[in-house]
C-alpha atoms as a PDB file:
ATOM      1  CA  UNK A   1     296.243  44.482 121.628  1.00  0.00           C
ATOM      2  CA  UNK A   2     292.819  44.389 123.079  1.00  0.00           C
ATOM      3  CA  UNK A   3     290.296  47.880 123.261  1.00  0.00           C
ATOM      4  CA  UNK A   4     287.756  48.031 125.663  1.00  0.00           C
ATOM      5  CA  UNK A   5     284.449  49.915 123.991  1.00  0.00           C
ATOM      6  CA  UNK A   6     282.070  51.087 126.879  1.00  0.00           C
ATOM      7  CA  UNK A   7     279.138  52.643 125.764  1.00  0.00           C
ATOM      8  CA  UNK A   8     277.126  53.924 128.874  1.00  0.00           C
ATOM      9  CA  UNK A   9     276.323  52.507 132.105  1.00  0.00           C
ATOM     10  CA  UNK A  10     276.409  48.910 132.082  1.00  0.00           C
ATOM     11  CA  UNK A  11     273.157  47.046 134.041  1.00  0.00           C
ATOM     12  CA  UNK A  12     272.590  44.102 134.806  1.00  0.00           C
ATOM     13  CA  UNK A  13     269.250  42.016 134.255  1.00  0.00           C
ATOM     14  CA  UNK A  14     268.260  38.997 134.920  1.00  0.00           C
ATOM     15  CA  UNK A  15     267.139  36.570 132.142  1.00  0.00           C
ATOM     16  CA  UNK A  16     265.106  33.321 132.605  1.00  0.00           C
ATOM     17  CA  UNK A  17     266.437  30.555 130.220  1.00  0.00           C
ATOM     18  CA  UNK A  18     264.813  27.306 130.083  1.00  0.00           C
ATOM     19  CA  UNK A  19     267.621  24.285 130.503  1.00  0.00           C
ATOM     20  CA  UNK A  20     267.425  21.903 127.925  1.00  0.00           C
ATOM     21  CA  UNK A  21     270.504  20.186 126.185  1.00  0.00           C
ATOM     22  CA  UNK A  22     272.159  21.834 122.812  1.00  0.00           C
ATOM     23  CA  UNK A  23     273.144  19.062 120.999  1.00  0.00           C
ATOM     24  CA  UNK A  24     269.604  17.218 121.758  1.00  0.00           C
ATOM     25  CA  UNK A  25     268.181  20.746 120.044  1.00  0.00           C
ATOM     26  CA  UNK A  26     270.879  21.294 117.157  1.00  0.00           C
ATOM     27  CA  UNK A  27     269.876  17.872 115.918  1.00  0.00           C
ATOM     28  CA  UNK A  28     266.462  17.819 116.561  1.00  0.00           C
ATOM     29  CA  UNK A  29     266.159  21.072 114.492  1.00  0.00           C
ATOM     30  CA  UNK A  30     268.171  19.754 111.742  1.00  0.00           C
ATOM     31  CA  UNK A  31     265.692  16.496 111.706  1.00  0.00           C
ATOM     32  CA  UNK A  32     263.135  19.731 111.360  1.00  0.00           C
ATOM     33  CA  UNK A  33     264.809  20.937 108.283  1.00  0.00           C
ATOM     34  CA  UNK A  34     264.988  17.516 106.416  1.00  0.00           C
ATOM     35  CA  UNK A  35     260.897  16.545 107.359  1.00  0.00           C
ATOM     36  CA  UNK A  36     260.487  20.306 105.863  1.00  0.00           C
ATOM     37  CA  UNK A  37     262.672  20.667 103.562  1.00  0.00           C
ATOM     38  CA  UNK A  38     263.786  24.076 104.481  1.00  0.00           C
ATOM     39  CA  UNK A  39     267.467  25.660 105.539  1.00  0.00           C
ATOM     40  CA  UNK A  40     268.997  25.258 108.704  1.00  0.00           C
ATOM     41  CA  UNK A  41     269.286  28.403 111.094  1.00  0.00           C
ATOM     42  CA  UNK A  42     273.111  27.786 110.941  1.00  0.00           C
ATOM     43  CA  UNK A  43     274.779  26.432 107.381  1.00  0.00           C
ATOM     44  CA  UNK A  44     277.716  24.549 106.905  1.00  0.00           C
ATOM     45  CA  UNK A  45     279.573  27.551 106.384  1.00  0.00           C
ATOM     46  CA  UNK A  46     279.287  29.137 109.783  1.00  0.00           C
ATOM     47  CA  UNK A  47     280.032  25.687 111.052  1.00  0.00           C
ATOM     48  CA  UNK A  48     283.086  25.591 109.036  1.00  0.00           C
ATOM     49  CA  UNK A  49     284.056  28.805 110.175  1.00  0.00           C
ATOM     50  CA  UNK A  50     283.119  28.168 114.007  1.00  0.00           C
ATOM     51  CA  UNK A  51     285.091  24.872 114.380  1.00  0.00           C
ATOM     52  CA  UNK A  52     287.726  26.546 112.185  1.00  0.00           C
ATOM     53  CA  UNK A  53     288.202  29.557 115.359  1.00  0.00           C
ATOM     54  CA  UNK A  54     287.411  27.002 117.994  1.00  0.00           C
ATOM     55  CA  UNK A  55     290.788  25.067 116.821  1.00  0.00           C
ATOM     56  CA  UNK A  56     292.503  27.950 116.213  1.00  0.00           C
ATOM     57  CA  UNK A  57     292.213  28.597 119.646  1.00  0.00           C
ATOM     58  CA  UNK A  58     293.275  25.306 121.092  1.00  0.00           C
ATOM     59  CA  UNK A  59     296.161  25.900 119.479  1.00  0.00           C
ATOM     60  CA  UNK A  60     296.835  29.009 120.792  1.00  0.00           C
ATOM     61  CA  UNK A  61     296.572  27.359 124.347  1.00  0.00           C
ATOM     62  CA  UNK A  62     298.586  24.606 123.545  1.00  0.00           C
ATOM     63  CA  UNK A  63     295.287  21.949 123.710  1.00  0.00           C
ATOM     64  CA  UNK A  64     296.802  20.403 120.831  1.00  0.00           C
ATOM     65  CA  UNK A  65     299.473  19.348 118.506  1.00  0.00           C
ATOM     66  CA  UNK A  66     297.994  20.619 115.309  1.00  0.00           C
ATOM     67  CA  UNK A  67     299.492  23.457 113.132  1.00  0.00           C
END
């Protein structure tokens, strides 16, 4: 069962985002964090947990054979 929340009137803007490829970024900011020495944005946990939904999904649309 699925709830819709609306809270006021909706608008819509526009938003200029700059094209540029994710992957190319992800890795280039986790070169960053080794030269630096610092944590990544995202840790492995949230990765985890992302791919973890993302699959759980798939399976929910049949994408794959996995249980």
């Amino acid at each position: 069962m699925f709830a819709i929340i609306k809270f006021g009137t909706p608008h819509k803007r526009d938003i200029q985002v700059e094209k540029q490829e994710p992957l190319g970024l992800e890795l280039a900011h986790f070169l960053d964090c080794i030269r630096t020495q610092t944590s990544p944005l995202i840790d492995a946990q949230c990765g985890i947990d992302a791919l973890s939904v993302a699959l759980k999904l798939m399976q929910n649309m049949g994408m794959t054979s996995q249980s």
